[in-house]
PDB file of N, CA and C in Angstrom:
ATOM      1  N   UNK A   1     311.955  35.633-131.220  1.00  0.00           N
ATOM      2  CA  UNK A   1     313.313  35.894-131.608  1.00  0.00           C
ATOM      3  C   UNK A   1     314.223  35.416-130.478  1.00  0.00           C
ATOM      4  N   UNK A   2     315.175  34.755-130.658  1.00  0.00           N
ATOM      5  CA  UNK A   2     316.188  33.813-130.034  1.00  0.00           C
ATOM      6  C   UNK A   2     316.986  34.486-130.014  1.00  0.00           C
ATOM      7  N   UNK A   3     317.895  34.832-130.741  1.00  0.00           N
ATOM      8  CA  UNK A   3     319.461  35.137-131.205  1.00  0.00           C
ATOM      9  C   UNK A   3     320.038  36.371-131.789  1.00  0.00           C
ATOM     10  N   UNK A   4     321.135  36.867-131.373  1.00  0.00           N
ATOM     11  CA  UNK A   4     320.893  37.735-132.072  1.00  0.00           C
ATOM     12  C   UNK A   4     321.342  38.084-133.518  1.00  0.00           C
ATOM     13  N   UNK A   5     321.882  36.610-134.092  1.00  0.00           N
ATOM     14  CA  UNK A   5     321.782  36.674-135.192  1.00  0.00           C
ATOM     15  C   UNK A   5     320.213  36.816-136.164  1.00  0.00           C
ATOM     16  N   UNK A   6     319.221  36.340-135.385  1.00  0.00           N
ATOM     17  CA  UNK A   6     318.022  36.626-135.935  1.00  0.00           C
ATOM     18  C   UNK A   6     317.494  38.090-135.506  1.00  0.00           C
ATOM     19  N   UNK A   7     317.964  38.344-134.517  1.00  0.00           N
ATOM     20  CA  UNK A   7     317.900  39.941-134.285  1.00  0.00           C
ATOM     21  C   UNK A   7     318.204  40.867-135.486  1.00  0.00           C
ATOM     22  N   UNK A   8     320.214  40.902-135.958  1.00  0.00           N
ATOM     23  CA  UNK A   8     320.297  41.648-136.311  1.00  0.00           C
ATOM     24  C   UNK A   8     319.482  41.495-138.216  1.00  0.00           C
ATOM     25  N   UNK A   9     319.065  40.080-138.312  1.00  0.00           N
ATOM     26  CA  UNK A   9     318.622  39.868-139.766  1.00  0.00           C
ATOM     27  C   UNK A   9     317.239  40.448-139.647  1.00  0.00           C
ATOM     28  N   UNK A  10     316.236  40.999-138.615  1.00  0.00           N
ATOM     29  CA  UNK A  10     315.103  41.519-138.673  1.00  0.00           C
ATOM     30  C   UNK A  10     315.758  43.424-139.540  1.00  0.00           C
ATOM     31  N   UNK A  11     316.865  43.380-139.073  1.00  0.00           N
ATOM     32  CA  UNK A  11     317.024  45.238-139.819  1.00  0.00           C
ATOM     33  C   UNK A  11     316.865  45.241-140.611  1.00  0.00           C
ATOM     34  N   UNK A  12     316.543  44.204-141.623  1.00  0.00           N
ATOM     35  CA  UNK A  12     316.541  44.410-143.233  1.00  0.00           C
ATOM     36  C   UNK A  12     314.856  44.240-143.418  1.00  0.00           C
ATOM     37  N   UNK A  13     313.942  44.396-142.147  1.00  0.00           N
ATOM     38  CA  UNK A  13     312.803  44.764-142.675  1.00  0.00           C
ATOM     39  C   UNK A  13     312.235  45.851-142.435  1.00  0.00           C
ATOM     40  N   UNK A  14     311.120  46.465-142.829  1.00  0.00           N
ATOM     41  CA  UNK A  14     310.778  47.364-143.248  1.00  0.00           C
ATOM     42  C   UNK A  14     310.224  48.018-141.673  1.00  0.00           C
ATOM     43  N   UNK A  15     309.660  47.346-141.040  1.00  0.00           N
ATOM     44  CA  UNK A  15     309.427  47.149-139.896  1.00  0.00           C
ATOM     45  C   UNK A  15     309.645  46.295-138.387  1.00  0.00           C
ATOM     46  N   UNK A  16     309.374  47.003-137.504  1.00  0.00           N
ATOM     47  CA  UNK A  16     310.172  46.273-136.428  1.00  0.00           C
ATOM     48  C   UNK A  16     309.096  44.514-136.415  1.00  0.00           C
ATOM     49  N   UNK A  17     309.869  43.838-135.675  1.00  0.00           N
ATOM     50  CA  UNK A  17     309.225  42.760-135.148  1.00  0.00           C
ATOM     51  C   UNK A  17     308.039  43.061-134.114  1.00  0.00           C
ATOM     52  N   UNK A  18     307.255  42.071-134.236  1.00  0.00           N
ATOM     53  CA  UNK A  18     306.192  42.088-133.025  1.00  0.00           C
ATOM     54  C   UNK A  18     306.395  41.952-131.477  1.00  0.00           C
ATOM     55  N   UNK A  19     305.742  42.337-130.858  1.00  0.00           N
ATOM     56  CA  UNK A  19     306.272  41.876-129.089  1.00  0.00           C
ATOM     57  C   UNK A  19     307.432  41.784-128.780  1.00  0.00           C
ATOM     58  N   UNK A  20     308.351  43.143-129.212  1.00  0.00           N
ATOM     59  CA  UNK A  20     309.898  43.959-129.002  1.00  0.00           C
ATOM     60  C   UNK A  20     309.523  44.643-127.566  1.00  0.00           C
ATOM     61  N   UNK A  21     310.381  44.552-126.499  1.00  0.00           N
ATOM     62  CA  UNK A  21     310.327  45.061-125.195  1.00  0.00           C
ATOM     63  C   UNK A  21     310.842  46.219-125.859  1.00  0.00           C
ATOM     64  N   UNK A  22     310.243  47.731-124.922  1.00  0.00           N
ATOM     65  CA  UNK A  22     310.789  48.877-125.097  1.00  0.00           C
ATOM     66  C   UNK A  22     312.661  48.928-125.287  1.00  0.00           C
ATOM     67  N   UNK A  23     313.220  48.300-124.951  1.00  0.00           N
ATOM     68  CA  UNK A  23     314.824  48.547-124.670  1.00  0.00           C
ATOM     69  C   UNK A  23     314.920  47.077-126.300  1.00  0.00           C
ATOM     70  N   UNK A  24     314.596  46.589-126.946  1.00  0.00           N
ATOM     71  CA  UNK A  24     314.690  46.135-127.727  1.00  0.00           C
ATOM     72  C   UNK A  24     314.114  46.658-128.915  1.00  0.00           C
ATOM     73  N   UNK A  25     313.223  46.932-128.863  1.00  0.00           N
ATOM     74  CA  UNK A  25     312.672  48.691-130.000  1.00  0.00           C
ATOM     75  C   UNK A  25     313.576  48.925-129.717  1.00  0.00           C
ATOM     76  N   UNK A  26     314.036  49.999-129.318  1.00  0.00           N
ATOM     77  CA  UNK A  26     314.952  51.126-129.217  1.00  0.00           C
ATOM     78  C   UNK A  26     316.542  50.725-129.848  1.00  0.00           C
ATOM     79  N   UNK A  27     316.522  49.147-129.398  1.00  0.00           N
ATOM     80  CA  UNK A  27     318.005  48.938-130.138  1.00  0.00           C
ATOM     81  C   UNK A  27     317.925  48.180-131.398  1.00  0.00           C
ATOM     82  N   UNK A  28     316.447  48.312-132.389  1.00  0.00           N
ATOM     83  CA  UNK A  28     316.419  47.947-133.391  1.00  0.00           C
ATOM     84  C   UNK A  28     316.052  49.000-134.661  1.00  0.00           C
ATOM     85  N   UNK A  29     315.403  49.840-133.648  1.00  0.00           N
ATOM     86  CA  UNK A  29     316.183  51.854-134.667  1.00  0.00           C
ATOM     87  C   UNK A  29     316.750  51.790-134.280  1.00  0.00           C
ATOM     88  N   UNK A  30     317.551  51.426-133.509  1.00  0.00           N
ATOM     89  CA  UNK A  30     319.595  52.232-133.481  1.00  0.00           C
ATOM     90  C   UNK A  30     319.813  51.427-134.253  1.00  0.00           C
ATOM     91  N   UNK A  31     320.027  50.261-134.544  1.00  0.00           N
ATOM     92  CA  UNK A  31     320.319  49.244-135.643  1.00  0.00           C
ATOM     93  C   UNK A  31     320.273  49.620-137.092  1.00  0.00           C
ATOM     94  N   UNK A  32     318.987  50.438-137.058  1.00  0.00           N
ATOM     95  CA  UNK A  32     318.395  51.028-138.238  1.00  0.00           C
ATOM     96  C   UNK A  32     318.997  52.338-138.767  1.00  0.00           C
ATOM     97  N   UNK A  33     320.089  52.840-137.902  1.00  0.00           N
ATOM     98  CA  UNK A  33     319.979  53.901-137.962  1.00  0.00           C
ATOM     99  C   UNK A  33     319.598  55.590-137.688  1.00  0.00           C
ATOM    100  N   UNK A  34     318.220  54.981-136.772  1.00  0.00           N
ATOM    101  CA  UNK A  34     317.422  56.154-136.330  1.00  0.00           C
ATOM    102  C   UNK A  34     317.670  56.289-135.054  1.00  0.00           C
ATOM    103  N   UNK A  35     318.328  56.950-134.753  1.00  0.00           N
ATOM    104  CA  UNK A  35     318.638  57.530-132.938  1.00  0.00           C
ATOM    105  C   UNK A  35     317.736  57.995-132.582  1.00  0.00           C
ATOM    106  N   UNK A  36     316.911  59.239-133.177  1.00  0.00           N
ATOM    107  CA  UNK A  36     315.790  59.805-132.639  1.00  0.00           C
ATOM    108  C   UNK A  36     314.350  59.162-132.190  1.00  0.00           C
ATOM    109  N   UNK A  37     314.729  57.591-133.104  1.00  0.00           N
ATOM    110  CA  UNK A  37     313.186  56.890-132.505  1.00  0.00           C
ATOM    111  C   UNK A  37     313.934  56.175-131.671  1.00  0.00           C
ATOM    112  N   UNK A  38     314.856  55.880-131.517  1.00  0.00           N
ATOM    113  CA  UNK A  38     315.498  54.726-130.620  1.00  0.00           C
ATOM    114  C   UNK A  38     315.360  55.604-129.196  1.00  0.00           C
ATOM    115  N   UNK A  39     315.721  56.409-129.508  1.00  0.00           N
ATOM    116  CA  UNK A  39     315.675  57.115-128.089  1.00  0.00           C
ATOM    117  C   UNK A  39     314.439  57.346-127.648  1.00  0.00           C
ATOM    118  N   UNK A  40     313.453  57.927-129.068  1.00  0.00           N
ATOM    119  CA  UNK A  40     311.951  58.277-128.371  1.00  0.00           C
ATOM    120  C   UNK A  40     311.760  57.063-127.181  1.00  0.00           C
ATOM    121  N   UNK A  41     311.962  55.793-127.573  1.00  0.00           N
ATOM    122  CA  UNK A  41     311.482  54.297-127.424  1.00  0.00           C
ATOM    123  C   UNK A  41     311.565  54.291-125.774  1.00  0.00           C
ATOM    124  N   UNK A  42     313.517  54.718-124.979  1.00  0.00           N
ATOM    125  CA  UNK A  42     313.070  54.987-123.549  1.00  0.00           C
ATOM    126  C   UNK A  42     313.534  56.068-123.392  1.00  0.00           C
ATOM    127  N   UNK A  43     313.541  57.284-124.038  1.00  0.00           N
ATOM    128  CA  UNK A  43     313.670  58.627-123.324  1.00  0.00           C
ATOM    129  C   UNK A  43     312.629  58.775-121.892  1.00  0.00           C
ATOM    130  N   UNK A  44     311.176  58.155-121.620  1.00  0.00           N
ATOM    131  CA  UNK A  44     310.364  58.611-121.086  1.00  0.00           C
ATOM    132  C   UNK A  44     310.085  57.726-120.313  1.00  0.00           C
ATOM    133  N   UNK A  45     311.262  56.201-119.891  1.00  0.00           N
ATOM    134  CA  UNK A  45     310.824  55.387-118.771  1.00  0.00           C
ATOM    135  C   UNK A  45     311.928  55.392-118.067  1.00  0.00           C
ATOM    136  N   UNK A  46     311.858  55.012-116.763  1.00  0.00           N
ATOM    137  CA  UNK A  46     312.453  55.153-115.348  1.00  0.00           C
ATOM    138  C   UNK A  46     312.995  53.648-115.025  1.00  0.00           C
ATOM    139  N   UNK A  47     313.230  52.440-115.564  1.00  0.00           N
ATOM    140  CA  UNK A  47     313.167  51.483-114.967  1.00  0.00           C
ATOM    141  C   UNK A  47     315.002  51.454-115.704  1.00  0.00           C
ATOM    142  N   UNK A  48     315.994  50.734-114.772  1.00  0.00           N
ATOM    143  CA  UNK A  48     317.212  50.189-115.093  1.00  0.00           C
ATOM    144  C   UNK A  48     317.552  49.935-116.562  1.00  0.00           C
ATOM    145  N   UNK A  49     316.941  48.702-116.850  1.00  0.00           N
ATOM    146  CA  UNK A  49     316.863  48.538-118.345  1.00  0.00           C
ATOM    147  C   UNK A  49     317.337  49.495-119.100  1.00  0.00           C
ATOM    148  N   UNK A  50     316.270  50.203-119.506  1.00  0.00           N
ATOM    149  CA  UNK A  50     316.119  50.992-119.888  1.00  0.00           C
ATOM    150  C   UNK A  50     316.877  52.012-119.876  1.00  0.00           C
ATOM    151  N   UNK A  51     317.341  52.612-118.870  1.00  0.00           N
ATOM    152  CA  UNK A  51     318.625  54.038-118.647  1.00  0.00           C
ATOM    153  C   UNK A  51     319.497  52.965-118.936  1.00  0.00           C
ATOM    154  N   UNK A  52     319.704  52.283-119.066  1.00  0.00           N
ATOM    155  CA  UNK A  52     320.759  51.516-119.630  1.00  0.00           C
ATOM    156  C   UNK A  52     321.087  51.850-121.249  1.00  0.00           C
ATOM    157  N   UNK A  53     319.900  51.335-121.726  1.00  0.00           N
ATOM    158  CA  UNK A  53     319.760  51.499-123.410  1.00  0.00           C
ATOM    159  C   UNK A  53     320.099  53.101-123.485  1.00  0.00           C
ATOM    160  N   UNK A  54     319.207  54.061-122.541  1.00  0.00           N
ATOM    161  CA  UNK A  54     319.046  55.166-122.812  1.00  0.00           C
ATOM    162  C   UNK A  54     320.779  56.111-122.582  1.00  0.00           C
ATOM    163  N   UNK A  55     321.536  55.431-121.939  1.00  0.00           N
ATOM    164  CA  UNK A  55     323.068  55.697-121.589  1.00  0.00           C
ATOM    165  C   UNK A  55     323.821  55.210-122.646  1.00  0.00           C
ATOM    166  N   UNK A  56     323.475  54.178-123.261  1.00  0.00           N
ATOM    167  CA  UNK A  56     324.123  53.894-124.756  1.00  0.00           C
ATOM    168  C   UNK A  56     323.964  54.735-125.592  1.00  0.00           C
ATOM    169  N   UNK A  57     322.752  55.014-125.836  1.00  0.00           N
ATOM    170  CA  UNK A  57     322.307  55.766-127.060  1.00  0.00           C
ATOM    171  C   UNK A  57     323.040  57.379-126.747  1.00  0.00           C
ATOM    172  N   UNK A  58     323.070  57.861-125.748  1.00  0.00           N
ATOM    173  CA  UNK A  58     323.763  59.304-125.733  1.00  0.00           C
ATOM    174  C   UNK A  58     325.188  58.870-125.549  1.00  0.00           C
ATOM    175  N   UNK A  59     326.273  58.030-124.804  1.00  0.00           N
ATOM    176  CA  UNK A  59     327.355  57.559-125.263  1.00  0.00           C
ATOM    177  C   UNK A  59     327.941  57.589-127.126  1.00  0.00           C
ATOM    178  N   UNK A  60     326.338  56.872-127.722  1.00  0.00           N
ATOM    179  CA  UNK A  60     326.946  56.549-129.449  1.00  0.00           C
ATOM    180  C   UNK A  60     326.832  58.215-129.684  1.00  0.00           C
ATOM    181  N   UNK A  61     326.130  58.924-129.512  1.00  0.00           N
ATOM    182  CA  UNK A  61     325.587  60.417-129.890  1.00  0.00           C
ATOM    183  C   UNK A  61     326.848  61.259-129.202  1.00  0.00           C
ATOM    184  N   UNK A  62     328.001  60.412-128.341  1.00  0.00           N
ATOM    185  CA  UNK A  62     329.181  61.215-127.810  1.00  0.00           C
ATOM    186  C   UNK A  62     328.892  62.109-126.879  1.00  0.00           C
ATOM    187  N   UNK A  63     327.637  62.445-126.443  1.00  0.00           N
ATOM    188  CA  UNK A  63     327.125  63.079-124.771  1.00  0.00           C
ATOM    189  C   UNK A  63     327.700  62.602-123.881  1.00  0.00           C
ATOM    190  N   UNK A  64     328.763  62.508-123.251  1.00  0.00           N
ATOM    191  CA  UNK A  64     329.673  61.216-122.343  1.00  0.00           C
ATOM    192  C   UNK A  64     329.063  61.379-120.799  1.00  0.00           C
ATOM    193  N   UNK A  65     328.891  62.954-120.647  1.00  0.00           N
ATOM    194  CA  UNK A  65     328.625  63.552-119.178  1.00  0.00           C
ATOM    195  C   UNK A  65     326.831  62.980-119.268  1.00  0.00           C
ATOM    196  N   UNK A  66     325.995  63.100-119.840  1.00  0.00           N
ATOM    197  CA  UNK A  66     324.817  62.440-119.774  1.00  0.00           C
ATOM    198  C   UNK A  66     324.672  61.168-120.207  1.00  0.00           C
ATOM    199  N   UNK A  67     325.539  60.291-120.871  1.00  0.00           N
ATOM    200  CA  UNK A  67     325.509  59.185-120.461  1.00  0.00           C
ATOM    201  C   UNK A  67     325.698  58.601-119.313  1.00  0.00           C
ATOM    202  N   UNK A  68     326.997  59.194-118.705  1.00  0.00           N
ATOM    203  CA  UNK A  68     327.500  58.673-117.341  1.00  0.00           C
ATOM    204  C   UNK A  68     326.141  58.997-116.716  1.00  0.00           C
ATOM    205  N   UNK A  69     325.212  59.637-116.431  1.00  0.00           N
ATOM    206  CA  UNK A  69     324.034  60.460-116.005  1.00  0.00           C
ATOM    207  C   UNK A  69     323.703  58.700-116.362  1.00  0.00           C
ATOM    208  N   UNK A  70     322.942  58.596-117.218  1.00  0.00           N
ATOM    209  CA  UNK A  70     321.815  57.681-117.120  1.00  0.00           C
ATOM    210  C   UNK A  70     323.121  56.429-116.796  1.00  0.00           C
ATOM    211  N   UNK A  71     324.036  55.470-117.396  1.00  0.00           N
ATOM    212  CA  UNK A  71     324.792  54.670-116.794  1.00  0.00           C
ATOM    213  C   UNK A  71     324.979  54.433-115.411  1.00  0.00           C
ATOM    214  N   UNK A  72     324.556  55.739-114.680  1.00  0.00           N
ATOM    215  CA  UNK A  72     324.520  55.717-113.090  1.00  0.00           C
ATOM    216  C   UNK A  72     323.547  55.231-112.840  1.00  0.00           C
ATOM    217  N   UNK A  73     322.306  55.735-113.491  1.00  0.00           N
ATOM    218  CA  UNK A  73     321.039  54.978-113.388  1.00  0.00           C
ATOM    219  C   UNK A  73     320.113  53.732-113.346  1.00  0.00           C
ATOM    220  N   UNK A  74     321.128  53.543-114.355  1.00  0.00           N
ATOM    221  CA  UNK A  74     321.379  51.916-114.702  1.00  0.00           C
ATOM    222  C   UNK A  74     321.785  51.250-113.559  1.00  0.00           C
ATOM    223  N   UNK A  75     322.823  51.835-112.827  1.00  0.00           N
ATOM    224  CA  UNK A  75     323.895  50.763-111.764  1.00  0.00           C
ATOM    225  C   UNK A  75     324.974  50.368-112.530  1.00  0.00           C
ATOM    226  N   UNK A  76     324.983  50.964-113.790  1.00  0.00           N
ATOM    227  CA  UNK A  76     326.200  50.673-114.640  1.00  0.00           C
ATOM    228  C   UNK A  76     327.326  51.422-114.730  1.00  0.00           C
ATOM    229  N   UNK A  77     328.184  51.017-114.936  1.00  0.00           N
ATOM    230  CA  UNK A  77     329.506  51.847-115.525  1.00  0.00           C
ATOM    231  C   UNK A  77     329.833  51.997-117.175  1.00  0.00           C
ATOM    232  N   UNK A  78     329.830  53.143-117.782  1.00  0.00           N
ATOM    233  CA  UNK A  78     330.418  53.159-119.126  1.00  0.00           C
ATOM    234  C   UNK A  78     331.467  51.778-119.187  1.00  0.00           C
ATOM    235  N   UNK A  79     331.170  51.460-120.215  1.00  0.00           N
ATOM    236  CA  UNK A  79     332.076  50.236-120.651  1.00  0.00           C
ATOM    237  C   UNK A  79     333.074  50.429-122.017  1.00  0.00           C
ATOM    238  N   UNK A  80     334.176  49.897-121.442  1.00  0.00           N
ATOM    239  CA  UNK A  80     335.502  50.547-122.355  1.00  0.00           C
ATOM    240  C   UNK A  80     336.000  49.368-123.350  1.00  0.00           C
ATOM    241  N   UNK A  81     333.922  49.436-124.301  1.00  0.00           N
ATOM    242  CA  UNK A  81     334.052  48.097-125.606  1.00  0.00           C
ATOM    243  C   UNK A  81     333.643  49.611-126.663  1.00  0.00           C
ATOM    244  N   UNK A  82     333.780  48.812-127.562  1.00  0.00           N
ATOM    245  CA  UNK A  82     333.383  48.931-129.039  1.00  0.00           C
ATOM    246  C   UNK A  82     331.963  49.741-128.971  1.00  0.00           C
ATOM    247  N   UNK A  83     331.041  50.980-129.656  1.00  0.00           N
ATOM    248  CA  UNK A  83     329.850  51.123-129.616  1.00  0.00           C
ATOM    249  C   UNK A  83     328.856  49.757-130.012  1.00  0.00           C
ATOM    250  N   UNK A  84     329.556  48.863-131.106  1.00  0.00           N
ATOM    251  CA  UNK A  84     329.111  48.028-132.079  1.00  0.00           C
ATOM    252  C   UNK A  84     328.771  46.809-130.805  1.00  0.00           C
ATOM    253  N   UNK A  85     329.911  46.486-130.141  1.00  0.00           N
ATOM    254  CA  UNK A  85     329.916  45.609-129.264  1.00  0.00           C
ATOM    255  C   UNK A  85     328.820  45.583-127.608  1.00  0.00           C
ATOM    256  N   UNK A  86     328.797  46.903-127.731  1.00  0.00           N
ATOM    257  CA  UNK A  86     327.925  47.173-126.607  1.00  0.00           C
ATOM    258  C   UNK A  86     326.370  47.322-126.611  1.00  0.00           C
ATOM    259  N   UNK A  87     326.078  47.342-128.448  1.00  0.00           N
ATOM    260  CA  UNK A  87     325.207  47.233-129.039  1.00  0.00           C
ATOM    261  C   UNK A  87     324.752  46.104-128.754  1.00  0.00           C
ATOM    262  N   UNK A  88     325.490  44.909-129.437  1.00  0.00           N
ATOM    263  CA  UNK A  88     325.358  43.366-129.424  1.00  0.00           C
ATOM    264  C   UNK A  88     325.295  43.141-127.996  1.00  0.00           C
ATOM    265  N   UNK A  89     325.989  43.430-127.070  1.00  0.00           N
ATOM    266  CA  UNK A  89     325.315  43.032-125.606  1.00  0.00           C
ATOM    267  C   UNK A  89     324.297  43.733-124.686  1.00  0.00           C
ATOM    268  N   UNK A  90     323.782  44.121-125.541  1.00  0.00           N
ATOM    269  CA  UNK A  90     322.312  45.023-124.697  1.00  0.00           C
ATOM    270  C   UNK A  90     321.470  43.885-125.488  1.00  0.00           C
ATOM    271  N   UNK A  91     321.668  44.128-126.675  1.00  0.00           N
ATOM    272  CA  UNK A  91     320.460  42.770-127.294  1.00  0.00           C
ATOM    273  C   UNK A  91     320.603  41.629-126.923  1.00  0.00           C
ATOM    274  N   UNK A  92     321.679  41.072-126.413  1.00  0.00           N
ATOM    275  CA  UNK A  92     321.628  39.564-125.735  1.00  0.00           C
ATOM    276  C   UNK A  92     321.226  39.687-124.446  1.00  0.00           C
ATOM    277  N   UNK A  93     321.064  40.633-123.848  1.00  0.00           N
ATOM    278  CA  UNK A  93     320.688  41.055-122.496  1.00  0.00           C
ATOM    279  C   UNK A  93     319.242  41.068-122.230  1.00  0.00           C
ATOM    280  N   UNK A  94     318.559  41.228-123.100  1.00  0.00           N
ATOM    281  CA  UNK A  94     317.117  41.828-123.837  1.00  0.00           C
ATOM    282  C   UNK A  94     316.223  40.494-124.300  1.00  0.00           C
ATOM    283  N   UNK A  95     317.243  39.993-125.003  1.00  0.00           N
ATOM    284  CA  UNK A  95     316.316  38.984-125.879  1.00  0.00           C
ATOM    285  C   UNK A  95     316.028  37.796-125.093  1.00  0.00           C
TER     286      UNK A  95
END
């Protein structure tokens, strides 16, 4: 997978794609809809990436004080885009 126009056309299957990095799972149930697997995906790893995805996903869920929590983690700062948009640049980040 290249693009993330071919990214976001995998949501219309039933299942994820093959050889998805953890932080790309995770933002293809959020895609889907499912926060609770998106999150399962890096609730339980330690690496940047990742508290990255994992600072989005409680940001979209409106947790702002535990996002900033993992966004710190990251080395990131909350970013003052769109949820939709910040979506689309974690997956170009990823892919």
């Amino acid at each position: 997978m290249n693009s993330l126009s071919e990214f976001k056309n995998s949501l219309t299957f039933d299942t994820a794609p093959n050889n998805l990095s953890p932080q790309l799972l995770s933002l293809w149930y959020d895609g889907k809809g499912d926060w609770k697997k998106a999150h399962d995906q890096v609730d339980h790893l330690s690496d940047k990436d990742s508290a990255w995805v994992h600072a989005y996903l409680h940001r979209k869920e409106g947790d702002l004080w535990n996002a900033d929590y993992w966004y710190a983690r990251a080395k990131k700062i909350r970013p003052n885009i769109s949820l939709e948009n910040e979506w689309s640049d974690l997956v170009l980040q990823f892919l």
